[in-house]
Every structure is written in structure tokens, then in C-alpha cells.
N, C-alpha and C. Protein backbone atom coordinates (compact mmCIF):
# COMPACT_ATOMS: atom_id res chain seq x y z
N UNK A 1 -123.19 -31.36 -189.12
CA UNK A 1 -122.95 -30.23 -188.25
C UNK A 1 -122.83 -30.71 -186.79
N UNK A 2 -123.86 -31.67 -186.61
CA UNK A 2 -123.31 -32.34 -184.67
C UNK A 2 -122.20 -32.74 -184.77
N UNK A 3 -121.92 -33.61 -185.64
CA UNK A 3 -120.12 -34.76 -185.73
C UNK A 3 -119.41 -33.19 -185.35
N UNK A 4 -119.67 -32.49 -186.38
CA UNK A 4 -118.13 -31.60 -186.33
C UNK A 4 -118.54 -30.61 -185.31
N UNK A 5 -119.54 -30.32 -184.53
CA UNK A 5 -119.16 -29.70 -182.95
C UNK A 5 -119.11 -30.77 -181.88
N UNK A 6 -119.51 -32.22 -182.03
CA UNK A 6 -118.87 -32.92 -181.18
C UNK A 6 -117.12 -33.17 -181.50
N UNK A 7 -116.73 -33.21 -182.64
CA UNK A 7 -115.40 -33.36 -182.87
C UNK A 7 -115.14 -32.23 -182.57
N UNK A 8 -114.94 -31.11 -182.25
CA UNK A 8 -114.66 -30.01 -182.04
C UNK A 8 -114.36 -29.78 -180.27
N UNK A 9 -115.49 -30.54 -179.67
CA UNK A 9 -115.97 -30.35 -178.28
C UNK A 9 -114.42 -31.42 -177.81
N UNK A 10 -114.59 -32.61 -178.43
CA UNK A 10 -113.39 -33.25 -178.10
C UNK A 10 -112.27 -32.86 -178.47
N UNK A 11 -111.65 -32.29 -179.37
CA UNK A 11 -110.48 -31.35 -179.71
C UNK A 11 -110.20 -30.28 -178.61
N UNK A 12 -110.91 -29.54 -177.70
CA UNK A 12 -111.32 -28.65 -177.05
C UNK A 12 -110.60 -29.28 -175.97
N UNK A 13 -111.23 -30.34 -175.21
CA UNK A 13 -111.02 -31.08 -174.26
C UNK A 13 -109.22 -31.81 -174.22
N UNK A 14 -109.17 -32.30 -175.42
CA UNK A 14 -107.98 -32.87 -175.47
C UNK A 14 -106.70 -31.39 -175.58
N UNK A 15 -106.85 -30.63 -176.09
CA UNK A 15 -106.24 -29.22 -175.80
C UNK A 15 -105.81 -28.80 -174.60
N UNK A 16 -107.24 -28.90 -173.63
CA UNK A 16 -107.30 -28.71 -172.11
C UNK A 16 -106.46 -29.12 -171.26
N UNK A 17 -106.76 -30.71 -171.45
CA UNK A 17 -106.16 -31.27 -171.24
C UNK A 17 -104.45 -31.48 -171.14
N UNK A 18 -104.21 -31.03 -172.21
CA UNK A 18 -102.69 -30.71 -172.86
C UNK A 18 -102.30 -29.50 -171.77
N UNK A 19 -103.27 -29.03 -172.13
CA UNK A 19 -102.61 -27.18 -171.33
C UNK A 19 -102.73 -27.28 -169.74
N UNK A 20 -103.59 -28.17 -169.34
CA UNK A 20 -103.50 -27.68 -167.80
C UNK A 20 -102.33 -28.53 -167.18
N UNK A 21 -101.86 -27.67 -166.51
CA UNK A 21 -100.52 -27.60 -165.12
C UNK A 21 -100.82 -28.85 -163.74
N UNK A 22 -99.94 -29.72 -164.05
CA UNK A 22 -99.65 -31.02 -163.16
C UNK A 22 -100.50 -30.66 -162.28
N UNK A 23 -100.37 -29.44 -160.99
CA UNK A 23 -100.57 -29.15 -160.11
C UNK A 23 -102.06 -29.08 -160.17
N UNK A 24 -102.41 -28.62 -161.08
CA UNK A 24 -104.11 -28.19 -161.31
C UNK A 24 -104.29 -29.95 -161.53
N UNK A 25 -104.26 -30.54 -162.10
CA UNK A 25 -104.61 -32.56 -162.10
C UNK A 25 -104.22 -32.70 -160.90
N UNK A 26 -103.57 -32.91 -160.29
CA UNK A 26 -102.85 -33.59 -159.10
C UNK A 26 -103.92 -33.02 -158.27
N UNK A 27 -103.61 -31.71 -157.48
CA UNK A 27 -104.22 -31.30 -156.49
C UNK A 27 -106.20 -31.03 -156.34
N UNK A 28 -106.37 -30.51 -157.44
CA UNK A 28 -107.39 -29.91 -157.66
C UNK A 28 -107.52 -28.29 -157.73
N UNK A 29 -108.23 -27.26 -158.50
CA UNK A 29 -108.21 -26.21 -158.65
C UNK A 29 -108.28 -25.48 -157.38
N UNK A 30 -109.25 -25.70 -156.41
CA UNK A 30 -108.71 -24.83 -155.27
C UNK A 30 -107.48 -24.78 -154.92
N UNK A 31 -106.96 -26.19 -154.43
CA UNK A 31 -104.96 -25.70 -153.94
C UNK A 31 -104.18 -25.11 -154.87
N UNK A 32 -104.71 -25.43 -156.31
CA UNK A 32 -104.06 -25.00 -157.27
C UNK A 32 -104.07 -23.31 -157.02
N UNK A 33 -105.22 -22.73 -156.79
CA UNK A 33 -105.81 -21.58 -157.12
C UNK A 33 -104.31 -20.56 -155.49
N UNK A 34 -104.49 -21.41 -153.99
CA UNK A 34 -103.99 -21.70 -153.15
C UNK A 34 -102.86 -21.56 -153.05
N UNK A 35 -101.76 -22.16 -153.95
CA UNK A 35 -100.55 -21.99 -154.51
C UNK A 35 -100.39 -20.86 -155.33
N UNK A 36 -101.34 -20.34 -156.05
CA UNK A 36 -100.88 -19.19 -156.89
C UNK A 36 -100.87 -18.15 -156.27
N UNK A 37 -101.39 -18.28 -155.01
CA UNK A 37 -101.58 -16.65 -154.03
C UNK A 37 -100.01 -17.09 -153.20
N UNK A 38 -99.94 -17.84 -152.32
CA UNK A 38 -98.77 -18.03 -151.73
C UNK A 38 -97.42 -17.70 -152.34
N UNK A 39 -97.59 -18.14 -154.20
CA UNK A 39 -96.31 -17.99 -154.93
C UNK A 39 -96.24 -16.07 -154.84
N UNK A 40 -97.46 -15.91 -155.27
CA UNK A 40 -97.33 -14.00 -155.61
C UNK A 40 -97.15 -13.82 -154.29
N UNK A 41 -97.86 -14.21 -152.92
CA UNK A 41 -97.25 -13.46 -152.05
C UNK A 41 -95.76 -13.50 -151.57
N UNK A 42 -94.94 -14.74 -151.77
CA UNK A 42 -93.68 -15.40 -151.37
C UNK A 42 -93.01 -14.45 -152.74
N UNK A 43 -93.14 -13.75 -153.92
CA UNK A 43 -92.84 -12.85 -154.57
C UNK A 43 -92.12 -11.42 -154.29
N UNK A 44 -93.66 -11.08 -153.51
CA UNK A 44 -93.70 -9.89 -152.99
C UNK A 44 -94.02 -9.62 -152.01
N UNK A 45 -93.49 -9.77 -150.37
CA UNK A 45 -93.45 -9.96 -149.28
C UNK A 45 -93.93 -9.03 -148.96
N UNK A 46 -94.33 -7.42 -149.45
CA UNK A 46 -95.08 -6.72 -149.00
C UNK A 46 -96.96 -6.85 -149.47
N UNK A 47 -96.90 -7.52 -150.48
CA UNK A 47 -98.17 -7.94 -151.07
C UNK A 47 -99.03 -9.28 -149.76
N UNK A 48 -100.47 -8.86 -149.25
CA UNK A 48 -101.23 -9.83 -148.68
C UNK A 48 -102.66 -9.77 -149.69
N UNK A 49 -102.61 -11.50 -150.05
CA UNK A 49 -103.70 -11.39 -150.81
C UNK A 49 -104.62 -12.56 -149.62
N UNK A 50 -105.99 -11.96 -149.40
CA UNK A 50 -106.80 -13.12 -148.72
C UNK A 50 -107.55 -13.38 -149.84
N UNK A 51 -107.74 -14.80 -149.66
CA UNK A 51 -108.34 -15.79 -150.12
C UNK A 51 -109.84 -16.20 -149.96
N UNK A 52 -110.75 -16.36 -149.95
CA UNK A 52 -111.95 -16.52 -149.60
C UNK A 52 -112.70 -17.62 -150.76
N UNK A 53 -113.27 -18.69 -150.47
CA UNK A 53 -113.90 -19.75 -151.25
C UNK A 53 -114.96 -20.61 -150.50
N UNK A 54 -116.04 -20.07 -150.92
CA UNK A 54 -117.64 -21.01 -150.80
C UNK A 54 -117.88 -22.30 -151.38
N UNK A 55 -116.87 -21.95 -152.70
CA UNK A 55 -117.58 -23.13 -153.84
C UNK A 55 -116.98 -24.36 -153.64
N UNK A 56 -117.50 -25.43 -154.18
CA UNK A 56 -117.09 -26.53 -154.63
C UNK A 56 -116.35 -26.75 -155.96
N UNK A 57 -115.05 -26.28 -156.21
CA UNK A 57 -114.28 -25.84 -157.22
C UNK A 57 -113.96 -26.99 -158.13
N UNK A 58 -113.61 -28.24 -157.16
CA UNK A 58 -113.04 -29.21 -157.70
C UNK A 58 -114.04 -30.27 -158.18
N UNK A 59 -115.15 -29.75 -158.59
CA UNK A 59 -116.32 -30.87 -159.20
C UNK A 59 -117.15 -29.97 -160.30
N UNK A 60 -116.04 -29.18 -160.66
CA UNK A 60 -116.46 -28.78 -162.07
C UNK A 60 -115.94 -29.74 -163.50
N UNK A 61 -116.10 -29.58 -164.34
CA UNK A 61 -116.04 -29.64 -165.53
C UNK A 61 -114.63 -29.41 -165.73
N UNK A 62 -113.64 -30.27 -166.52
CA UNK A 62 -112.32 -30.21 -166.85
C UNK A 62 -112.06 -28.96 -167.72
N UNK A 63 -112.47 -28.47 -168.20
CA UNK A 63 -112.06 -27.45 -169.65
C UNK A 63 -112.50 -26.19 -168.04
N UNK A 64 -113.61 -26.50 -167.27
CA UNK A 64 -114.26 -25.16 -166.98
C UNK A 64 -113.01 -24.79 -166.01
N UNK A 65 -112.02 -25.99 -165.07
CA UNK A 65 -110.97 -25.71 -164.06
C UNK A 65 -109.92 -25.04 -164.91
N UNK A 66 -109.71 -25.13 -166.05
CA UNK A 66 -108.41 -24.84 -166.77
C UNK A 66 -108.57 -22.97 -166.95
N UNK A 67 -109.85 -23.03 -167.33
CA UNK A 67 -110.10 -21.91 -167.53
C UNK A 67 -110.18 -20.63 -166.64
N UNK A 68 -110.65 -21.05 -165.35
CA UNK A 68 -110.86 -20.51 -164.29
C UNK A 68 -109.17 -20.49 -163.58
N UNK A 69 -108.65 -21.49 -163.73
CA UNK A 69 -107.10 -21.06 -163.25
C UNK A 69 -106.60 -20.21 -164.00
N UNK A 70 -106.78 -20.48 -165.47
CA UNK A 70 -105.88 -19.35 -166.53
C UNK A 70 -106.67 -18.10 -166.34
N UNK A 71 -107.72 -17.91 -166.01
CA UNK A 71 -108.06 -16.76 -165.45
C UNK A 71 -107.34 -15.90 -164.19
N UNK A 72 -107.60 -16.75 -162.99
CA UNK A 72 -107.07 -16.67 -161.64
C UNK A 72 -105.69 -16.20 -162.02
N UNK A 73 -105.00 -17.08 -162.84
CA UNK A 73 -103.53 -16.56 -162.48
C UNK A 73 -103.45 -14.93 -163.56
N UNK A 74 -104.25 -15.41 -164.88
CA UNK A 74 -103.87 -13.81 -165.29
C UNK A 74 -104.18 -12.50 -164.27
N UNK A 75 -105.28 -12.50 -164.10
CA UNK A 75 -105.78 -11.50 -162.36
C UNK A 75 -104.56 -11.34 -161.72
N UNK A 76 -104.02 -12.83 -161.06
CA UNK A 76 -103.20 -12.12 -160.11
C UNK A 76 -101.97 -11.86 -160.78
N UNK A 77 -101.57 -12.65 -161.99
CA UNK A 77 -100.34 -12.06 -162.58
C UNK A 77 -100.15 -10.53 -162.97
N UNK A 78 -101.18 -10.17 -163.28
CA UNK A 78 -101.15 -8.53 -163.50
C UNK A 78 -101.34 -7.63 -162.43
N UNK A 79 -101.74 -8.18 -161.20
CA UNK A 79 -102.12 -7.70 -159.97
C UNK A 79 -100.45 -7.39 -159.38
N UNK A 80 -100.06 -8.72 -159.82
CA UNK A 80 -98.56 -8.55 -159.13
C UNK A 80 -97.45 -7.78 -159.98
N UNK A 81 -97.58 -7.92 -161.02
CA UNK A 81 -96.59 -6.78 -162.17
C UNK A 81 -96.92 -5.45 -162.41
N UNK A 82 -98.50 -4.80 -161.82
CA UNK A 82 -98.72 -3.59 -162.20
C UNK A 82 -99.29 -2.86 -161.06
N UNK A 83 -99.91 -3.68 -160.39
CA UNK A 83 -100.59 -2.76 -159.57
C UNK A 83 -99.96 -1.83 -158.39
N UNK A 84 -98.97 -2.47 -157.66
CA UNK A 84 -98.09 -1.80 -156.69
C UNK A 84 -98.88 -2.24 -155.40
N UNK A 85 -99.43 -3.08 -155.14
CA UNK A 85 -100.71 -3.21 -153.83
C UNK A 85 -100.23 -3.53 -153.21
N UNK A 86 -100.78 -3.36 -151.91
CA UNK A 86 -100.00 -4.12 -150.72
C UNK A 86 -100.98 -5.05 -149.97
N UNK A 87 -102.18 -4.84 -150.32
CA UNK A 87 -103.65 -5.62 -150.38
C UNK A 87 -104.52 -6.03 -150.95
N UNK A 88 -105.30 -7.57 -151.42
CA UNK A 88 -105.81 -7.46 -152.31
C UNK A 88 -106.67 -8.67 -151.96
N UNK A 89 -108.00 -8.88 -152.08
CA UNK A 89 -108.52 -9.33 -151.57
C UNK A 89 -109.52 -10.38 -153.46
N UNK A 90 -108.90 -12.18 -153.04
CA UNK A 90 -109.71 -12.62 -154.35
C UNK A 90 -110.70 -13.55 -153.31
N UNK A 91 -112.09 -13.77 -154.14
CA UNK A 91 -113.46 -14.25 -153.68
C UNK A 91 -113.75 -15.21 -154.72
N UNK A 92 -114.17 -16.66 -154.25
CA UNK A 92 -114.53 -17.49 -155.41
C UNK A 92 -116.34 -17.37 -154.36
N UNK A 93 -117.00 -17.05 -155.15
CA UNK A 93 -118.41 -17.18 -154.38
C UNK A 93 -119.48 -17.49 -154.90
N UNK A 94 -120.07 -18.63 -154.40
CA UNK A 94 -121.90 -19.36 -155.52
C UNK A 94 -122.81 -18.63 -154.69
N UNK A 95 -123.07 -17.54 -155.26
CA UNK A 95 -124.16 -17.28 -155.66
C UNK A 95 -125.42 -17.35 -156.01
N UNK A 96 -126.27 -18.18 -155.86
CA UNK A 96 -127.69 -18.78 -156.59
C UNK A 96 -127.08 -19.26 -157.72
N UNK A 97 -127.31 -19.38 -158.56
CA UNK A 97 -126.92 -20.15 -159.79
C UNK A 97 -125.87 -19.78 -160.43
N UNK A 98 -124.85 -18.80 -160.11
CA UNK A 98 -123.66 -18.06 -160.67
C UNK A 98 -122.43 -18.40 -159.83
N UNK A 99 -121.38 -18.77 -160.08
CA UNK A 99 -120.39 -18.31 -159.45
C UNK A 99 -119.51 -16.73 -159.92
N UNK A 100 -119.31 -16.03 -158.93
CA UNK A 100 -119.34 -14.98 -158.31
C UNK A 100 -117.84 -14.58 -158.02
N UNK A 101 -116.78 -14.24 -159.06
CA UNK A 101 -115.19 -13.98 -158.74
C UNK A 101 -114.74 -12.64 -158.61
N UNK A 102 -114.14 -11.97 -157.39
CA UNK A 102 -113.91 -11.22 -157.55
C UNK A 102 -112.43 -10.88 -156.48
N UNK A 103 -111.67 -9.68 -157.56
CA UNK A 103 -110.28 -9.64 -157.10
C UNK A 103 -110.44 -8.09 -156.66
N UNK A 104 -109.92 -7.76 -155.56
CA UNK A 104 -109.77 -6.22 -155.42
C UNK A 104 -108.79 -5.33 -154.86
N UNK A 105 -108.19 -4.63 -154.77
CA UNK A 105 -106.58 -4.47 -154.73
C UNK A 105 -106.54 -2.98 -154.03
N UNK A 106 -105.51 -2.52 -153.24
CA UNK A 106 -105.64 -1.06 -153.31
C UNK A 106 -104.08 -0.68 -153.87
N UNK A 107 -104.03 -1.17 -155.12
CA UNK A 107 -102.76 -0.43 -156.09
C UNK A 107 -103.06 0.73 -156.48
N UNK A 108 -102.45 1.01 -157.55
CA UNK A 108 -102.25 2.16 -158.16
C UNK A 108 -103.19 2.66 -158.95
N UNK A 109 -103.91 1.69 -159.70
CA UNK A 109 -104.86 1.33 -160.46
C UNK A 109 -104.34 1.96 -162.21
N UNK A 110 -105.48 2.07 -163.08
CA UNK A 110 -104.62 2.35 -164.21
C UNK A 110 -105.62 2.80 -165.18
N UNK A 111 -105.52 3.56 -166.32
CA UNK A 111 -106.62 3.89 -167.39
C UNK A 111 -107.18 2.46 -167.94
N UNK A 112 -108.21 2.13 -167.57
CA UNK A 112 -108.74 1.62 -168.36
C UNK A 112 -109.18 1.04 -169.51
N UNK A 113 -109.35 2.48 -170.15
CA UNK A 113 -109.97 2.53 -171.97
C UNK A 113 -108.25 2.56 -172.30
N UNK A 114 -107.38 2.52 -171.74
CA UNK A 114 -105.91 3.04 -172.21
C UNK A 114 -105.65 1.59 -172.22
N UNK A 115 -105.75 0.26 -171.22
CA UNK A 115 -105.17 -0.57 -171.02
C UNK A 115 -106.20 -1.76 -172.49
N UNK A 116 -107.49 -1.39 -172.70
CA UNK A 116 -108.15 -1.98 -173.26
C UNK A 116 -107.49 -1.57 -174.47
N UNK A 117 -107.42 -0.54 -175.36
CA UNK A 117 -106.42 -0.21 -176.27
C UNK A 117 -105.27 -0.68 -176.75
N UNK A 118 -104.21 -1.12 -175.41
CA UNK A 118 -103.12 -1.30 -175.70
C UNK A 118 -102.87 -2.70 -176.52
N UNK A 119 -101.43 -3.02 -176.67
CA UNK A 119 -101.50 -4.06 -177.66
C UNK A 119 -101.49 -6.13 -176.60
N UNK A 120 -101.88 -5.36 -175.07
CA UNK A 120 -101.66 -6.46 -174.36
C UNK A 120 -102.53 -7.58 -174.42
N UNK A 121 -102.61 -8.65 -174.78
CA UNK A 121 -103.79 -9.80 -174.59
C UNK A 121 -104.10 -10.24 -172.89
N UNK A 122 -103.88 -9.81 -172.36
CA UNK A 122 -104.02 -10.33 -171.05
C UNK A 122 -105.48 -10.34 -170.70
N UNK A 123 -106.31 -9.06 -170.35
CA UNK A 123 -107.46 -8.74 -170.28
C UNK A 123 -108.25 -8.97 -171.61
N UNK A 124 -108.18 -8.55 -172.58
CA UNK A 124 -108.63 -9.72 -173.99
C UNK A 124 -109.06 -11.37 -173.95
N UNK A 125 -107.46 -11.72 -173.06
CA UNK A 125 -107.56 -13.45 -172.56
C UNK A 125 -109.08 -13.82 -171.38
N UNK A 126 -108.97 -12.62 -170.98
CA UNK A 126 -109.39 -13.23 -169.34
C UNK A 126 -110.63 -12.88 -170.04
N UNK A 127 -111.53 -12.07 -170.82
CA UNK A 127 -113.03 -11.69 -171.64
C UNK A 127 -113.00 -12.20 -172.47
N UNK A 128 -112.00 -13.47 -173.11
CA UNK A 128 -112.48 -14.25 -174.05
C UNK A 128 -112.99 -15.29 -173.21
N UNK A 129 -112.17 -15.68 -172.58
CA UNK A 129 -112.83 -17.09 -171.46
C UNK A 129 -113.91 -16.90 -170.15
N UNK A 130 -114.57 -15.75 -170.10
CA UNK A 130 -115.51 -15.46 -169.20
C UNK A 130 -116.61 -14.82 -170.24
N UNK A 131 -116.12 -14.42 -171.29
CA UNK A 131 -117.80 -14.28 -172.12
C UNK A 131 -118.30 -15.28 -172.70
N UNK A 132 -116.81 -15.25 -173.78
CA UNK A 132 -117.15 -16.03 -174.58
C UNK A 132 -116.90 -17.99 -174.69
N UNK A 133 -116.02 -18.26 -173.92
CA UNK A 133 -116.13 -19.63 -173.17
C UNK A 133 -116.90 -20.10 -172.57
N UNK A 134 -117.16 -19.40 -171.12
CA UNK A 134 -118.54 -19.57 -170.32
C UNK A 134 -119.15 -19.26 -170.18
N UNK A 135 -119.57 -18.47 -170.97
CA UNK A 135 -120.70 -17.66 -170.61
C UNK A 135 -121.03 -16.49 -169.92
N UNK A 136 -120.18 -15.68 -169.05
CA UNK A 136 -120.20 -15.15 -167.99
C UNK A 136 -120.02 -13.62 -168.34
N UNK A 137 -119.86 -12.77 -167.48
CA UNK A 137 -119.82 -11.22 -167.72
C UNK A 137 -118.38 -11.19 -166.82
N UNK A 138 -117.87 -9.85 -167.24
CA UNK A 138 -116.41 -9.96 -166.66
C UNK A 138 -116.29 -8.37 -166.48
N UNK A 139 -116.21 -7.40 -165.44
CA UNK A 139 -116.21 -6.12 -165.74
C UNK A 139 -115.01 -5.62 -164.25
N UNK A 140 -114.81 -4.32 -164.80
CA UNK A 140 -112.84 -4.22 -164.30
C UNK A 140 -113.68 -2.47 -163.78
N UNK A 141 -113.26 -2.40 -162.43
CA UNK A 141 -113.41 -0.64 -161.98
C UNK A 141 -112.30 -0.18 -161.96
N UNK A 142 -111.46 0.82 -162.09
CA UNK A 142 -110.36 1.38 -161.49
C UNK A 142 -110.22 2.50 -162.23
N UNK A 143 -109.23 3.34 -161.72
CA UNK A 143 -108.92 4.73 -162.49
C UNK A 143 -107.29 4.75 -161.43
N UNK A 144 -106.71 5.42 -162.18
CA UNK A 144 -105.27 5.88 -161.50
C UNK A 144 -105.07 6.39 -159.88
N UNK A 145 -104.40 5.86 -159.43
CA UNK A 145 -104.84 5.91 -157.85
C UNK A 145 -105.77 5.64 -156.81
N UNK A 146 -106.52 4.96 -157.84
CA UNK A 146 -107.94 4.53 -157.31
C UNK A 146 -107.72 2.83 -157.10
N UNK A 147 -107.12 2.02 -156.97
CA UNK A 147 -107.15 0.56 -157.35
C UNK A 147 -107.91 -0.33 -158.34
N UNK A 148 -108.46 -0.93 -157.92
CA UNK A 148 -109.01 -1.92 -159.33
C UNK A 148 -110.00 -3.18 -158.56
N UNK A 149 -110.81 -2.95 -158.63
CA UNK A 149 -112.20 -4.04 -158.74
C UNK A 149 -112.66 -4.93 -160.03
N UNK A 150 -112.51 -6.18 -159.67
CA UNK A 150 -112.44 -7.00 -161.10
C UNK A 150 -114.14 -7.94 -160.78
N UNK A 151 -115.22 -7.71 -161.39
CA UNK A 151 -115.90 -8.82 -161.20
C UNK A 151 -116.06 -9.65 -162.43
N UNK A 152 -116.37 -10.99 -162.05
CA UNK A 152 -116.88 -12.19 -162.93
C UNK A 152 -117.85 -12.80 -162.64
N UNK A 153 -118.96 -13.14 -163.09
CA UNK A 153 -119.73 -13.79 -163.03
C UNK A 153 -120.00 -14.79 -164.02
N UNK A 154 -120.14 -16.01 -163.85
CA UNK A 154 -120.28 -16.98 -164.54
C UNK A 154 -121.71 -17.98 -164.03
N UNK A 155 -122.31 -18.35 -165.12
CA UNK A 155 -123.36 -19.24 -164.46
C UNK A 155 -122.71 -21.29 -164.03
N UNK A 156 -123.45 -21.48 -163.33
CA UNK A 156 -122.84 -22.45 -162.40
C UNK A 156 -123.20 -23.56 -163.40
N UNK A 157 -124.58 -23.25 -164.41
CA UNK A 157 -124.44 -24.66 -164.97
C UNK A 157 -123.57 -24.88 -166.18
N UNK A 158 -122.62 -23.37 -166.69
CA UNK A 158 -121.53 -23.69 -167.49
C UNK A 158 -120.18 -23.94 -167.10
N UNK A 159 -120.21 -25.03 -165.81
CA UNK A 159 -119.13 -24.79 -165.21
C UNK A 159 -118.95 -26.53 -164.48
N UNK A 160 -120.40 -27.27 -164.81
CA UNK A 160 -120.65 -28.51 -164.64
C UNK A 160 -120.40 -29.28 -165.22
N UNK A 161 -120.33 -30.61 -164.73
CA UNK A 161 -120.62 -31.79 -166.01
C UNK A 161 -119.67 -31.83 -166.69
């Protein structure tokens, strides 16, 4: 049972590995993270997203950067295809022992229990890799005309090493 969750742990890694984006190796996850706001804003020239980062991003754990970008970009990818915002404010923040993500927008916002329903994996994606990857809690505010508050919390020591 160890062999085959250490073989597993390395399958995991070598996957990661596979999947993460030049830019995320090369640069490190903050510029990476950096570039993905500049691209959505250079998108949508009426869209300003500020940026805000406490952490030490780039001395995490390889699987934990992949994850946290494929997060980051689903957030803002749906931020930028649905919401209609013209403001939106993402936070990478440590917390005492948590890092602390949060995206907040003043779009359109959208049903909720309607979007959790639907047949989209996007938000599915982003609560498989913040519960059940790292550990973390992942919870979404909004209602129709109201915008959308996204928090994440993740603990800092599943995000080490």
C-alpha cells in the first residue's frame, strides 16, 4: 500500500509536470499568475483587475504551483467570459498558516445553485483542486446583479515541500 501511493505520488508529479505551461517553469508562478491578469486585461480594455500578493509563491511545492495557476486562470477565465466587470480585484494572502485567495468583481454576477447544476466543469475543477487536492475550502458569493466574491483558503503546509 506505501509503494503504490508513493508510485502514485510520482505519477502525480510527473503529470504536473507534463501539464504545467513553459511560462509557469521559466518565470515562476507569481509572473506567471502576472501575465494572466495583463493577458485578460489586454483582452478587455474596459476590464481593471488589481493584483495584490504577500506570499512567497514561488517556493512552493511543484504540483501545489500548477494547481494554484489552473485555479487562478479558471477564476479569471470565467471572470472574463461571464461576468461583464469592469473591476475586479484578485488577493494571494498568508494568513497565519493558510494562504488566503480571493477574487472579487463587480459583474453581473449569476445563480449560483443554477451554475453548480449546470453541465460546466469549471467550478467542479477549481473545488476539486482546493478541497480535494489541497486541502483547502473554496466558497463563491454572488446572486444576479450582485457580482461575485470567490474565497479560498488553503493551508500553507499543503502547499510546501
Amino acid at each position: 500500500m506505501v509503494q503504490e501511493l508513493a508510485d502514485l505520488h510520482q505519477e502525480l508529479r510527473e503529470i504536473a509536470h507534463n501539464l504545467m505551461p513553459k511560462h509557469l517553469h521559466k518565470q515562476g508562478l507569481l509572473a506567471a499568475i502576472e501575465q494572466l491578469v495583463r493577458r485578460m486585461e489586454a483582452a478587455d480594455p474596459k476590464l481593471k483587475i488589481s493584483f495584490y500578493n504577500n506570499s512567497d509563491l514561488d517556493h512552493l511545492n511543484e504540483l501545489a504551483r500548477v494547481y494554484l495557476y489552473r485555479i487562478t486562470q479558471e477564476l479569471l477565465g470565467n471572470l472574463f467570459k461571464h461576468s461583464a466587470a469592469t473591476e475586479a480585484y484578485l488577493q494571494f494572502v498568508r494568513q497565519d498558516q493558510d494562504l488566503l485567495i480571493t477574487l472579487e468583481d463587480n459583474g453581473k454576477g449569476f445563480d449560483l445553485t443554477q451554475a453548480q447544476a449546470s453541465d460546466g466543469i469549471g467550478l467542479a475543477n477549481i473545488r476539486y483542486r482546493v478541497e480535494d487536492a489541497l486541502g483547502g475550502r473554496f466558497s463563491m458569493e454572488t446572486a444576479p446583479g450582485r457580482g461575485c466574491l470567490t474565497t479560498i483558503e488553503i493551508p500553507w503546509r499543503s502547499l510546501e515541500g
